[in-house]
PDB file of N, CA and C in Angstrom:
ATOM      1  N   UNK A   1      -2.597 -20.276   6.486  1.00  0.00           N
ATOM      2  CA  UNK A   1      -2.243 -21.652   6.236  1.00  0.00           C
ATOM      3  C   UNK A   1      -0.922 -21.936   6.947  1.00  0.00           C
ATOM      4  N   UNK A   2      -0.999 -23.136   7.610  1.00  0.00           N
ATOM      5  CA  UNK A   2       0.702 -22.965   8.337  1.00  0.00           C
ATOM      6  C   UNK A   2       0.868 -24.396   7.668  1.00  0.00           C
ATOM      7  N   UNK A   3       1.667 -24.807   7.166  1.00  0.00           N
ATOM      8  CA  UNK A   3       2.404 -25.839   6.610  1.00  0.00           C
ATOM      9  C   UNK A   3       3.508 -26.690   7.623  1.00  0.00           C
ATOM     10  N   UNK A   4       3.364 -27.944   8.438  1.00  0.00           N
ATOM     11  CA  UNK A   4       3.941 -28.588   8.757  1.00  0.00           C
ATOM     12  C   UNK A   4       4.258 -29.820   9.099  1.00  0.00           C
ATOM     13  N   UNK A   5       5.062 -30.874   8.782  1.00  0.00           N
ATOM     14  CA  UNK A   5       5.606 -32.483   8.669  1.00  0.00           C
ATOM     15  C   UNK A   5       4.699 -32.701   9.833  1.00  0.00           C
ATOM     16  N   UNK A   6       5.690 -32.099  11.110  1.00  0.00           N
ATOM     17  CA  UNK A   6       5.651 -32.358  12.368  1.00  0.00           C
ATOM     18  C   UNK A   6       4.042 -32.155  13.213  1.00  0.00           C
ATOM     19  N   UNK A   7       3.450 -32.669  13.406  1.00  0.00           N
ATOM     20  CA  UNK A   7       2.088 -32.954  14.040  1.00  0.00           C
ATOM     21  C   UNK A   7       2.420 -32.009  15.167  1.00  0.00           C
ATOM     22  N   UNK A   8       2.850 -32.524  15.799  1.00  0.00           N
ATOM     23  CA  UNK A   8       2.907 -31.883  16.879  1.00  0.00           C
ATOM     24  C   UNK A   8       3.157 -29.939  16.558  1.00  0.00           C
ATOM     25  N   UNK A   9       4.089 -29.280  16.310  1.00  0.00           N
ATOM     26  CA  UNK A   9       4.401 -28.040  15.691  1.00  0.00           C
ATOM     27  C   UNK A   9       3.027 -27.533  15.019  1.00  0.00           C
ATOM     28  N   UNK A  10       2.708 -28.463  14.231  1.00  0.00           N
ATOM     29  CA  UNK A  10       1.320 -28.018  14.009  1.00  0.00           C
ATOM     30  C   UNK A  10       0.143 -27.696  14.301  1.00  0.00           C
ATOM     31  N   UNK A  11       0.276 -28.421  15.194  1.00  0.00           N
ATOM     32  CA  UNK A  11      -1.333 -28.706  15.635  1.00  0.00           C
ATOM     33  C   UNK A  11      -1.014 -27.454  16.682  1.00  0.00           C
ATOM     34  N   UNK A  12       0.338 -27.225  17.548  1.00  0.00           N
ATOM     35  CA  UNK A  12       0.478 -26.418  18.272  1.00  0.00           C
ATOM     36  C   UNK A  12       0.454 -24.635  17.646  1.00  0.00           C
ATOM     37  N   UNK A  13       0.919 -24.400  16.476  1.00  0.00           N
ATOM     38  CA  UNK A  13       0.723 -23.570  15.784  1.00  0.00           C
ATOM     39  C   UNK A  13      -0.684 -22.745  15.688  1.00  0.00           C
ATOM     40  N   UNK A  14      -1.475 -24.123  14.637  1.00  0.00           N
ATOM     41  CA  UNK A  14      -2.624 -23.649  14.794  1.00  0.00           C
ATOM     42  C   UNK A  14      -3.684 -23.312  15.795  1.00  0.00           C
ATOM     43  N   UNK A  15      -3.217 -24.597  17.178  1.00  0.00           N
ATOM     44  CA  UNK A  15      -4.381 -24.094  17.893  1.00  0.00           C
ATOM     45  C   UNK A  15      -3.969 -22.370  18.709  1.00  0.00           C
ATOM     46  N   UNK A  16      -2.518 -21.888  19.112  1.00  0.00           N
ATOM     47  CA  UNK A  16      -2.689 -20.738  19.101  1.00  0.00           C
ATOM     48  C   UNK A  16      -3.385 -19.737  18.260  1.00  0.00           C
ATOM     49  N   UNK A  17      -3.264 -19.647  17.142  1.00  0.00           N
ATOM     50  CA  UNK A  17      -3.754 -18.645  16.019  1.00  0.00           C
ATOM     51  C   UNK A  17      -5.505 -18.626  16.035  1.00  0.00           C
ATOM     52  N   UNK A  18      -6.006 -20.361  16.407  1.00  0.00           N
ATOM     53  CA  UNK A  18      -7.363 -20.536  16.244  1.00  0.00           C
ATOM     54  C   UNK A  18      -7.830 -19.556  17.793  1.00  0.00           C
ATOM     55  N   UNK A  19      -7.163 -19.594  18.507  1.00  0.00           N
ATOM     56  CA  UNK A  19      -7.627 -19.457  20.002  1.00  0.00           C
ATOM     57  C   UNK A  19      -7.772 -17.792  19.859  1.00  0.00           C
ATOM     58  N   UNK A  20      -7.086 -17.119  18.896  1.00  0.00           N
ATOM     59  CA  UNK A  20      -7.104 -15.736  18.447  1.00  0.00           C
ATOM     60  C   UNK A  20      -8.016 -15.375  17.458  1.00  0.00           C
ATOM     61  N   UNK A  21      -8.578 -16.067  17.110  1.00  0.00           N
ATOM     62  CA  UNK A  21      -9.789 -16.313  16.315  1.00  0.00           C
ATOM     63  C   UNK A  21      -9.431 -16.282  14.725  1.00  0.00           C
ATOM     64  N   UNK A  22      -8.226 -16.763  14.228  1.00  0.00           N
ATOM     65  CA  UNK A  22      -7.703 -16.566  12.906  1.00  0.00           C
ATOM     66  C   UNK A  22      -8.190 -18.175  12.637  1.00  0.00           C
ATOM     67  N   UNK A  23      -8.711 -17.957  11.274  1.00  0.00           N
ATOM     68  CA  UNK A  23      -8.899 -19.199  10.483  1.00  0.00           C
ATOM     69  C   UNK A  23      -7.639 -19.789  10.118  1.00  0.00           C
ATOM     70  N   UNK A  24      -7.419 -21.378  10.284  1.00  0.00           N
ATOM     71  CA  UNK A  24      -6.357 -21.604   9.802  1.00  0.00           C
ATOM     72  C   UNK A  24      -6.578 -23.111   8.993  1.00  0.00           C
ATOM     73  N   UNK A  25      -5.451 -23.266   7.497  1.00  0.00           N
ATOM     74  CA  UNK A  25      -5.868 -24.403   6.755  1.00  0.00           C
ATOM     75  C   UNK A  25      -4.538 -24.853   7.659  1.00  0.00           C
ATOM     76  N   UNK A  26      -4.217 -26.527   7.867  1.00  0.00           N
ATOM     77  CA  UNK A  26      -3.267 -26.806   8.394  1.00  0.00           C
ATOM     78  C   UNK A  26      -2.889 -28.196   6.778  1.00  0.00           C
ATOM     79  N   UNK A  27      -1.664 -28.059   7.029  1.00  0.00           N
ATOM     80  CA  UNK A  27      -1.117 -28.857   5.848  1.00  0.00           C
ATOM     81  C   UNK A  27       0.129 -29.547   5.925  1.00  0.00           C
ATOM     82  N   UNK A  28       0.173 -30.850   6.097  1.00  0.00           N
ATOM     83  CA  UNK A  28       1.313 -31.644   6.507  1.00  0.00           C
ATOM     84  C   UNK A  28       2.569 -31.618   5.144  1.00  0.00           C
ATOM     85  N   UNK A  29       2.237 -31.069   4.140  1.00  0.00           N
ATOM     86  CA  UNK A  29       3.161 -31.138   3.163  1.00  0.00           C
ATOM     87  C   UNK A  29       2.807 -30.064   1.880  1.00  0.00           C
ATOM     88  N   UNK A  30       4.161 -29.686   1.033  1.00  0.00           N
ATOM     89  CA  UNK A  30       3.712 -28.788   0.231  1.00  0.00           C
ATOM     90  C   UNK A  30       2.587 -29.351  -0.898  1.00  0.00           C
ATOM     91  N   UNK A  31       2.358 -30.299  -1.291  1.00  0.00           N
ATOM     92  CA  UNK A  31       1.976 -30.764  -2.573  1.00  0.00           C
ATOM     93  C   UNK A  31       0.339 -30.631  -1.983  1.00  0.00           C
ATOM     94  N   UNK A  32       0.142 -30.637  -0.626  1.00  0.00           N
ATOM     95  CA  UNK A  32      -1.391 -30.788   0.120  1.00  0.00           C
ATOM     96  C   UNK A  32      -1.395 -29.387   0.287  1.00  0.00           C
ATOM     97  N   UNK A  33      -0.984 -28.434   0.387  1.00  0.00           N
ATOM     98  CA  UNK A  33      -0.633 -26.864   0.744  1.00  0.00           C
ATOM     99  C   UNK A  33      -1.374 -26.535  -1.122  1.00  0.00           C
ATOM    100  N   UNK A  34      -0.388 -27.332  -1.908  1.00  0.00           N
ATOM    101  CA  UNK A  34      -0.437 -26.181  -3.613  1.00  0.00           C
ATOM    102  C   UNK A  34      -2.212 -26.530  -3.869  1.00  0.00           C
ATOM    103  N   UNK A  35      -2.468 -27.853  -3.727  1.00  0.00           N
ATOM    104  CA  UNK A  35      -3.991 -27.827  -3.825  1.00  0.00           C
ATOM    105  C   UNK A  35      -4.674 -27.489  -2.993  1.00  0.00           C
ATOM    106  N   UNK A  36      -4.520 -27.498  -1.858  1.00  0.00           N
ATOM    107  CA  UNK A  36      -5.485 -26.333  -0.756  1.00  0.00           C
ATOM    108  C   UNK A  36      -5.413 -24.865  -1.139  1.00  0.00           C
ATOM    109  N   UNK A  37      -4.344 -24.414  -1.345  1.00  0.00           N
ATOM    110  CA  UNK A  37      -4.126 -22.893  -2.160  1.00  0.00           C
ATOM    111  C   UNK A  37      -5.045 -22.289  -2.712  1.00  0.00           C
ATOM    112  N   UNK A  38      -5.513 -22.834  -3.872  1.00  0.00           N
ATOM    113  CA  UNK A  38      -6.278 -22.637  -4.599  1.00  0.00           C
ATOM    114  C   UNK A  38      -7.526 -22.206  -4.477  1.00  0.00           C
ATOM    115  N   UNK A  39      -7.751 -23.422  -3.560  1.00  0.00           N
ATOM    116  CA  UNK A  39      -9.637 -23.764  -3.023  1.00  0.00           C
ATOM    117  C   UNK A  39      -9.588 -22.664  -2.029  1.00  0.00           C
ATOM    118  N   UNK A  40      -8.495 -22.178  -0.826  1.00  0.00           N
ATOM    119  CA  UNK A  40      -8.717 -21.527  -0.066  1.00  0.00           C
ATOM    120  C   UNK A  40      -8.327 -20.257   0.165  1.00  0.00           C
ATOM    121  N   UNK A  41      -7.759 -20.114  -0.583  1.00  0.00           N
ATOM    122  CA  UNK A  41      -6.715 -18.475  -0.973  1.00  0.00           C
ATOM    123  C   UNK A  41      -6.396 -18.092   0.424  1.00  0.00           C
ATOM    124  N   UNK A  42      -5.149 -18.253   0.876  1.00  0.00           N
ATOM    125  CA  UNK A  42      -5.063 -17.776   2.213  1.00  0.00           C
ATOM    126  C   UNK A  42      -3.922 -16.323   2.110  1.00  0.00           C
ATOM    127  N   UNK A  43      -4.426 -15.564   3.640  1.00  0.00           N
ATOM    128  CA  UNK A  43      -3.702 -14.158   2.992  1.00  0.00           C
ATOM    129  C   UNK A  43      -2.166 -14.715   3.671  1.00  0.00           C
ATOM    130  N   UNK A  44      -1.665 -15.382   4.285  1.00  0.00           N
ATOM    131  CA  UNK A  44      -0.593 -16.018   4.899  1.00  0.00           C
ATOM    132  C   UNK A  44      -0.646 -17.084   4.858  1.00  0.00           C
ATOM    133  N   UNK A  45       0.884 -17.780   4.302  1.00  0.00           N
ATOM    134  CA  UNK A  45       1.507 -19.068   4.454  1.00  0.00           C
ATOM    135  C   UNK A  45       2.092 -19.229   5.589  1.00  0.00           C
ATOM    136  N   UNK A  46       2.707 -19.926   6.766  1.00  0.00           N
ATOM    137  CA  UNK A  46       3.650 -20.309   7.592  1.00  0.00           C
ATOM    138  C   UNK A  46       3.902 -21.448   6.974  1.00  0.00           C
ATOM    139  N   UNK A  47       5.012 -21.771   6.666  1.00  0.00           N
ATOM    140  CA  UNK A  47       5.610 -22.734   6.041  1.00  0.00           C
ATOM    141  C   UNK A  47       7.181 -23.309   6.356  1.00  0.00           C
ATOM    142  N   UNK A  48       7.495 -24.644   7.326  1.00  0.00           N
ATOM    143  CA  UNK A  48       8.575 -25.197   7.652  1.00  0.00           C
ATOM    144  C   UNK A  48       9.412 -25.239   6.421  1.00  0.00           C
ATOM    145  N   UNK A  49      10.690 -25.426   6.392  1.00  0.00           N
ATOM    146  CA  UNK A  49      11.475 -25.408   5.167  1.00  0.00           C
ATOM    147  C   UNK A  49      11.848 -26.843   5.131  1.00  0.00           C
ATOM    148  N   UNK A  50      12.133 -27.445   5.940  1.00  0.00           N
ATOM    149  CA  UNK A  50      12.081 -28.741   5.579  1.00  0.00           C
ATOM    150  C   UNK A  50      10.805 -29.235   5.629  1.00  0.00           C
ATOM    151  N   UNK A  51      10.313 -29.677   4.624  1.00  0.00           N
ATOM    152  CA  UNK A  51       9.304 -30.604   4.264  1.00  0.00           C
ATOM    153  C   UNK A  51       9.743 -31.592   3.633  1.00  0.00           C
ATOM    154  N   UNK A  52       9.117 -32.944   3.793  1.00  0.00           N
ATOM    155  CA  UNK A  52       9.303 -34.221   2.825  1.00  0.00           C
ATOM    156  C   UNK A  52       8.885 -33.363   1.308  1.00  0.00           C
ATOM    157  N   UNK A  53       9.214 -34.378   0.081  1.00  0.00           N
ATOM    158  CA  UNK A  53       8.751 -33.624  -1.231  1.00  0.00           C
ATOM    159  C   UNK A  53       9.404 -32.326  -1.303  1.00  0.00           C
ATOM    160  N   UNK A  54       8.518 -31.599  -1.899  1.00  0.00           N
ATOM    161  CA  UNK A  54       8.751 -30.208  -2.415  1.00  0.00           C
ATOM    162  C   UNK A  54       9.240 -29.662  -0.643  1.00  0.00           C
ATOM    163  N   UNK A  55      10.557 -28.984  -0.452  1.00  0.00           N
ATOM    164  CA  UNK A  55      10.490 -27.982   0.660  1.00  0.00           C
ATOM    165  C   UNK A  55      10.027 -27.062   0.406  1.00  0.00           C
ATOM    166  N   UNK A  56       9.929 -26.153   1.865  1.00  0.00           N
ATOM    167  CA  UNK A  56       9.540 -24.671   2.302  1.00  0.00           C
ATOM    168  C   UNK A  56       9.878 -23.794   1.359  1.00  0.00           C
ATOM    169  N   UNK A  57      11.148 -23.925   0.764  1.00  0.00           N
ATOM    170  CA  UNK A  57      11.731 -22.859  -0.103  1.00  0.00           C
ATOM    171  C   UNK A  57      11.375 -23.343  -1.472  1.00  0.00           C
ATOM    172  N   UNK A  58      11.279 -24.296  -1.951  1.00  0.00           N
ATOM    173  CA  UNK A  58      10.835 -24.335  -3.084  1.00  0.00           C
ATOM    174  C   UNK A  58       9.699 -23.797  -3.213  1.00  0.00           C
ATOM    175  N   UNK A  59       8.938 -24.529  -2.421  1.00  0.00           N
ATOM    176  CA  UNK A  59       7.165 -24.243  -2.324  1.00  0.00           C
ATOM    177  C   UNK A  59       7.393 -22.662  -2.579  1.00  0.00           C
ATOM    178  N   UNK A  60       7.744 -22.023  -1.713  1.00  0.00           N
ATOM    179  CA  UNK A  60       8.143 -20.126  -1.648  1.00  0.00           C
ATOM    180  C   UNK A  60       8.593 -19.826  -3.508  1.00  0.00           C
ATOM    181  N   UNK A  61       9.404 -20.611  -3.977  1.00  0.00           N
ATOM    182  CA  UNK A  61       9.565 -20.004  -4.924  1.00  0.00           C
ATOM    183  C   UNK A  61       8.672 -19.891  -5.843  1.00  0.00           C
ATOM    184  N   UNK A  62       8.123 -21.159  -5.777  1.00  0.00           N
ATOM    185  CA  UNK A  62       6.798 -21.538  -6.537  1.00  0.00           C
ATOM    186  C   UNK A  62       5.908 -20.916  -6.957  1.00  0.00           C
ATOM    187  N   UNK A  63       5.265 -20.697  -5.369  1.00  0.00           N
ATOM    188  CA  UNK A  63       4.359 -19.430  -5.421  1.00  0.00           C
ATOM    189  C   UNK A  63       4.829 -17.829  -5.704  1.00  0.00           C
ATOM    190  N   UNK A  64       6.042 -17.832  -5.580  1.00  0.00           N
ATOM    191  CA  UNK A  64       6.174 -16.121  -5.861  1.00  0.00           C
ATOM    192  C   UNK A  64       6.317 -16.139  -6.961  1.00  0.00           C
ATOM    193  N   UNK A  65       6.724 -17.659  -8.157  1.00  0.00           N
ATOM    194  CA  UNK A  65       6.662 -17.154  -9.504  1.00  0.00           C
ATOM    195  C   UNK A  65       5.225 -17.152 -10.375  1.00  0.00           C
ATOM    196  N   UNK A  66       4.181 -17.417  -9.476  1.00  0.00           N
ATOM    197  CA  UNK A  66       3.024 -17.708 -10.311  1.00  0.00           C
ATOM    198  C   UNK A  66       2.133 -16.469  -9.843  1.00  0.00           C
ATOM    199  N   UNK A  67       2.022 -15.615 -11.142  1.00  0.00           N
ATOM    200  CA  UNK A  67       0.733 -14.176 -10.832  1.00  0.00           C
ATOM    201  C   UNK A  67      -0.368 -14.609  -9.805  1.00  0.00           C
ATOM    202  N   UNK A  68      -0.651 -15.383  -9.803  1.00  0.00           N
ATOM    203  CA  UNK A  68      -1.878 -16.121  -9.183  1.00  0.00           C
ATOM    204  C   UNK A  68      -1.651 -15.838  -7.492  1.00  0.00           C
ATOM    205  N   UNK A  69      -0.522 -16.090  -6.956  1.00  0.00           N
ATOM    206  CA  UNK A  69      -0.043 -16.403  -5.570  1.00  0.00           C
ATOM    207  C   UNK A  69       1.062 -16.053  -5.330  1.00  0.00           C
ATOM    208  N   UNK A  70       1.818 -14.783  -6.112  1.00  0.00           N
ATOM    209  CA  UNK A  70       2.535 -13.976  -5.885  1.00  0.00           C
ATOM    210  C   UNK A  70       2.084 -13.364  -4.759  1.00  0.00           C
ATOM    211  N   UNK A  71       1.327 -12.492  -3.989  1.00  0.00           N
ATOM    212  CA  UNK A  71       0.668 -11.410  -3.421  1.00  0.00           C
ATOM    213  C   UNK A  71       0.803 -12.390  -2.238  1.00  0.00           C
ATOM    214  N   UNK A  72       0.385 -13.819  -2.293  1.00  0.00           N
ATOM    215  CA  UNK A  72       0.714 -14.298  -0.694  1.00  0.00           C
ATOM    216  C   UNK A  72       1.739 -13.867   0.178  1.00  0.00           C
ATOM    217  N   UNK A  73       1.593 -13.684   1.592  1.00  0.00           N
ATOM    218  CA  UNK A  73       3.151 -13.434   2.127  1.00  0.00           C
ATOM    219  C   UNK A  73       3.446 -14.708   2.728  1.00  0.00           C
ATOM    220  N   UNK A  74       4.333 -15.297   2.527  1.00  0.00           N
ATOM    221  CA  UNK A  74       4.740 -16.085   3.228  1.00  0.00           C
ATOM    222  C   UNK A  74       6.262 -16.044   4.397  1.00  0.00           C
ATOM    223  N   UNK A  75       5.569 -16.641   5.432  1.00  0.00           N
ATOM    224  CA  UNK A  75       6.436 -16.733   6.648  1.00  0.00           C
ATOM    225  C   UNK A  75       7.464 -18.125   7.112  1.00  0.00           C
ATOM    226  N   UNK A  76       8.742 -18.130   6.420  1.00  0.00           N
ATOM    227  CA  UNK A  76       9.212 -19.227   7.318  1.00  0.00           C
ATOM    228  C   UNK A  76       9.176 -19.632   8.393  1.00  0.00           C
ATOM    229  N   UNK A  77       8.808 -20.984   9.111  1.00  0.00           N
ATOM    230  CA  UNK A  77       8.515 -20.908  10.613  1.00  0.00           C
ATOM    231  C   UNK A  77       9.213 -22.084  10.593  1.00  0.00           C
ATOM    232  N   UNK A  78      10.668 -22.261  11.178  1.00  0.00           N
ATOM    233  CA  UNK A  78      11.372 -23.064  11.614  1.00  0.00           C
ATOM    234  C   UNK A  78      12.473 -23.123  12.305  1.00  0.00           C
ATOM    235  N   UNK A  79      13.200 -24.621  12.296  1.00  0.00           N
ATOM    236  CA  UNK A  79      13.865 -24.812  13.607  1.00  0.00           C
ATOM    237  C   UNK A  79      15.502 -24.100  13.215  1.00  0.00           C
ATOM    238  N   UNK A  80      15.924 -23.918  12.303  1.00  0.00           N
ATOM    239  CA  UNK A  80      16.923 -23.398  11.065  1.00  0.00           C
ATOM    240  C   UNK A  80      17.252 -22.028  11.955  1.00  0.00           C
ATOM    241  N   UNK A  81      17.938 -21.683  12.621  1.00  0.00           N
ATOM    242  CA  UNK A  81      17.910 -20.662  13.176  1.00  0.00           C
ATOM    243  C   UNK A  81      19.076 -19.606  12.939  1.00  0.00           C
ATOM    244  N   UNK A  82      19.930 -20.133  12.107  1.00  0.00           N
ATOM    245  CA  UNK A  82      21.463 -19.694  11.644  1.00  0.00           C
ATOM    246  C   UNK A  82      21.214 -18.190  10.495  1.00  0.00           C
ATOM    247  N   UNK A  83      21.954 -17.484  10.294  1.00  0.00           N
ATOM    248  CA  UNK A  83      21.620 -16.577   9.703  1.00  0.00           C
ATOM    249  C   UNK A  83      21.517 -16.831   8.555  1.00  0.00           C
ATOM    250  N   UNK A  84      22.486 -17.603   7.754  1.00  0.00           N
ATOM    251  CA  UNK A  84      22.678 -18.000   6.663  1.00  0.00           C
ATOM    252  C   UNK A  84      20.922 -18.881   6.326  1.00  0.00           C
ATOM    253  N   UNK A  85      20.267 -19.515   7.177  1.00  0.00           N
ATOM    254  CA  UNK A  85      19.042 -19.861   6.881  1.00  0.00           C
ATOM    255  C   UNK A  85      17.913 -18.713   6.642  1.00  0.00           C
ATOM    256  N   UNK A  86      17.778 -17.729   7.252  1.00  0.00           N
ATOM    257  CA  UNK A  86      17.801 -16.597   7.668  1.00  0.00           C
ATOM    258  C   UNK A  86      17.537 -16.149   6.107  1.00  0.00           C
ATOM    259  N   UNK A  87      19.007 -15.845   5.594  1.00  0.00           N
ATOM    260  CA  UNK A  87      19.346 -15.225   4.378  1.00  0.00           C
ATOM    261  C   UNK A  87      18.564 -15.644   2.892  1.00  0.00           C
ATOM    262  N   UNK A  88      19.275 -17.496   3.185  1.00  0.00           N
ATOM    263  CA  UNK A  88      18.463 -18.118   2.557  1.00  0.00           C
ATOM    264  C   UNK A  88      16.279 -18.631   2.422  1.00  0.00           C
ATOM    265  N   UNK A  89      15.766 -18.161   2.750  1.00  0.00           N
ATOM    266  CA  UNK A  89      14.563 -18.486   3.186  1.00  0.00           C
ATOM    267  C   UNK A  89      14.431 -16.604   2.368  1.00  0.00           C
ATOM    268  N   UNK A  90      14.875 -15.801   2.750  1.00  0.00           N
ATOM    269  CA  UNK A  90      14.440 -14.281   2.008  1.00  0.00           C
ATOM    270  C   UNK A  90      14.581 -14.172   0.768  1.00  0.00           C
ATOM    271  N   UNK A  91      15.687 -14.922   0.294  1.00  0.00           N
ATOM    272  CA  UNK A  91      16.129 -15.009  -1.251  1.00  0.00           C
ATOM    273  C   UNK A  91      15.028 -15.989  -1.928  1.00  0.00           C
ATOM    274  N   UNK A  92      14.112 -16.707  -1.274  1.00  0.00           N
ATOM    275  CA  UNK A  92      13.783 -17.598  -2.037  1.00  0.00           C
ATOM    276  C   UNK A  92      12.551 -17.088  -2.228  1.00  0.00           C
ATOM    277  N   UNK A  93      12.156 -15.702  -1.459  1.00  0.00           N
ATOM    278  CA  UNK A  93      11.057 -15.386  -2.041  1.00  0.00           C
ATOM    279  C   UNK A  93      10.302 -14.644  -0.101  1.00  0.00           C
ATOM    280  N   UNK A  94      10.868 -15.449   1.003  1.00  0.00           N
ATOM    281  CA  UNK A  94      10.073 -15.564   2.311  1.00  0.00           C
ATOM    282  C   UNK A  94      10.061 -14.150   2.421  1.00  0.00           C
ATOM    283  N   UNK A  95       8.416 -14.055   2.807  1.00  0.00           N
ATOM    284  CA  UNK A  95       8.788 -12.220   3.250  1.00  0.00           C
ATOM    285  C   UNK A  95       9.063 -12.087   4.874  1.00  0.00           C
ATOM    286  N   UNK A  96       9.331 -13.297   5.530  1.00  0.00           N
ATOM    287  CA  UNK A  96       9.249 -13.305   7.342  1.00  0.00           C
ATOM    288  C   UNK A  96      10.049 -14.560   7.659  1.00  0.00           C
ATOM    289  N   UNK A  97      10.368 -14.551   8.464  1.00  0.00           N
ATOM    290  CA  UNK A  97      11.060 -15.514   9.714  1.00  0.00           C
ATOM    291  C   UNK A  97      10.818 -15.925  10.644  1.00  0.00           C
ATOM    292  N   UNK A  98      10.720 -16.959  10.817  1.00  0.00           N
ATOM    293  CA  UNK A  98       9.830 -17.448  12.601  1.00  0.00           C
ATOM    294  C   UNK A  98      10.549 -18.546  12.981  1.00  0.00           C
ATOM    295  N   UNK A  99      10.896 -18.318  14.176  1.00  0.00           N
ATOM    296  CA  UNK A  99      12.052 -19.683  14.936  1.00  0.00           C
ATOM    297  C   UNK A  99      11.066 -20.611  15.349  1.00  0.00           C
ATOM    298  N   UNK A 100      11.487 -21.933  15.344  1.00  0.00           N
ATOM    299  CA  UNK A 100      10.841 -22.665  16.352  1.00  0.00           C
ATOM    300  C   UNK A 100      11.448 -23.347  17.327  1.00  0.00           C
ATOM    301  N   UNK A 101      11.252 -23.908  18.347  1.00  0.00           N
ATOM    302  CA  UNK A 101       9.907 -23.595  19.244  1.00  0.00           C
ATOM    303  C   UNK A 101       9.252 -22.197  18.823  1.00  0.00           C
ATOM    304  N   UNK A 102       7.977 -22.086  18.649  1.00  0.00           N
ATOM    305  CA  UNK A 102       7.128 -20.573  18.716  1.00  0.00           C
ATOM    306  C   UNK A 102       6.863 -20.500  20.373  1.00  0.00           C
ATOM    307  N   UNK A 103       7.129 -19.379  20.489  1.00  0.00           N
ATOM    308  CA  UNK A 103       6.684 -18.292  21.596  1.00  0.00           C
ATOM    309  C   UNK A 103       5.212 -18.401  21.376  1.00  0.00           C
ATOM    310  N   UNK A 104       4.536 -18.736  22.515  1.00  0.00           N
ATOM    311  CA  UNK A 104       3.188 -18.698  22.084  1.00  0.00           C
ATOM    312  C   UNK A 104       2.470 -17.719  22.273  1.00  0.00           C
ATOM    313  N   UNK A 105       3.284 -16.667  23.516  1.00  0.00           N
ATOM    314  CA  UNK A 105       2.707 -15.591  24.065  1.00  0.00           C
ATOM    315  C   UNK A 105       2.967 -14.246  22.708  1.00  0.00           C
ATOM    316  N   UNK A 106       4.131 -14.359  22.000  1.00  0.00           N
ATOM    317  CA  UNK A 106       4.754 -13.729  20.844  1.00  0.00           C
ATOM    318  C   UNK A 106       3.550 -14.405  19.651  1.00  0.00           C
ATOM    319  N   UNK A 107       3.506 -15.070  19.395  1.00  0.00           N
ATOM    320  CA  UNK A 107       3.002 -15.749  18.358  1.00  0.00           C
ATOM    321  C   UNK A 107       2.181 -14.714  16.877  1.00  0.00           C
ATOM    322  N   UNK A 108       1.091 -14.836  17.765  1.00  0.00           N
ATOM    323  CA  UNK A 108       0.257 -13.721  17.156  1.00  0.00           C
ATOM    324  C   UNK A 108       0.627 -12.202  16.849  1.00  0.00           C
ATOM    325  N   UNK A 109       1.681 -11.805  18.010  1.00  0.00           N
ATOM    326  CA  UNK A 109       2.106 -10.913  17.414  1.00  0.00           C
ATOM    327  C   UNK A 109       3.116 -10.845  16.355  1.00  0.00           C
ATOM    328  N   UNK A 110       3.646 -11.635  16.198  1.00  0.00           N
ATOM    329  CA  UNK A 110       4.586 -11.624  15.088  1.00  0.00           C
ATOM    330  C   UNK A 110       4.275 -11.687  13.947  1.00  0.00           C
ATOM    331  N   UNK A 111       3.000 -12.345  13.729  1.00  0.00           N
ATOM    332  CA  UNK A 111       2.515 -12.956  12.197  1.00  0.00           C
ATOM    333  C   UNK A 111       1.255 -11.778  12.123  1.00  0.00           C
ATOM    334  N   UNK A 112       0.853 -10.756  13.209  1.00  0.00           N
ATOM    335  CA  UNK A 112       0.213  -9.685  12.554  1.00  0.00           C
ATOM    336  C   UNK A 112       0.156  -8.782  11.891  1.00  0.00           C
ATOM    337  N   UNK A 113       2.103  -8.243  11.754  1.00  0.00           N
ATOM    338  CA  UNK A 113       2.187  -7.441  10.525  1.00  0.00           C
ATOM    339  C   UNK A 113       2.291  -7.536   9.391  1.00  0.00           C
ATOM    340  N   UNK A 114       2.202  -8.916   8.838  1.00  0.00           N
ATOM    341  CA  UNK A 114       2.086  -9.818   7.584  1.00  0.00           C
ATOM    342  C   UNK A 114       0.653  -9.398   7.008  1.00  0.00           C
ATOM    343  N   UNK A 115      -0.601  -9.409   7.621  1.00  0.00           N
ATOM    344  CA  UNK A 115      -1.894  -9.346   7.389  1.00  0.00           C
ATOM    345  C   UNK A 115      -2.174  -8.276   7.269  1.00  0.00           C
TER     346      UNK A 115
END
C-alpha cells in the first residue's frame, strides 16, 4: 500500500512497484488507507508523513498500537530528509525510511527487505 496526497508521487510510486509485478493499493489519505487496511491486509505500508487529516506518523502509531496491524511494516517515504525526521518517523513506530524524489532504479530494491 503506498499512501500519498500528491498524485503525482503516487501514481509514480506505484507504477514502478506495479512494473515489478508487486500488487499495490494506492491511497490519497490516511482515513482511505485505515479502511482499505482491513479489506486488503497489505504486508507493506509506504506512507508520506505529511498527509492532510491524520499524518504519516500518526497513522504509524495507530497501526502499531492495534494487535490487528501491528505486524505491518511500515516505510516512511518522504520529502523530510533531515535526521531529526529520520529519528522522528522510527519513534513513531516506522520500521524504514525512503527519501523523495524515489530513485526509481533503487526503488524496489529498497522496499525488498521489508517483505
Amino acid at each position: 500500500m503506498i499512501i500519498d496526497d500528491n498524485a503525482t508521487n503516487l501514481t509514480l510510486a506505484s507504477d514502478v512497484l506495479e512494473l515489478e509485478g508487486f500488487r499495490v493499493v494506492r491511497c490519497s489519505d490516511a482515513e482511505g488507507a485505515l479502511a482499505a487496511i482491513g479489506e486488503k491486509h497489505p504486508d507493506l505500508i509506504l506512507t508520506d508523513i505529511a498527509l492532510p487529516g491524520i499524518d504519516g506518523l500518526e497513522l504509524t502509531r495507530m497501526l502499531k498500537a492495534n494487535d490487528t496491524t501491528r505486524q505491518i511494516k511500515i516505510i516512511a517515504l518522504t520529502a523530510f530528509a533531515m535526521k531529526q525526521d529520520h529519528e522522528k518517523a522510527l519513534a513513531a513506530g516506522c520500521d524504514g525510511f525512503i527519501t523523495k524524489p524515489i530513485d526509481t532504479r533503487r526503488f524496489k530494491d529498497q522496499i525488498t527487505p521489508y517483505l
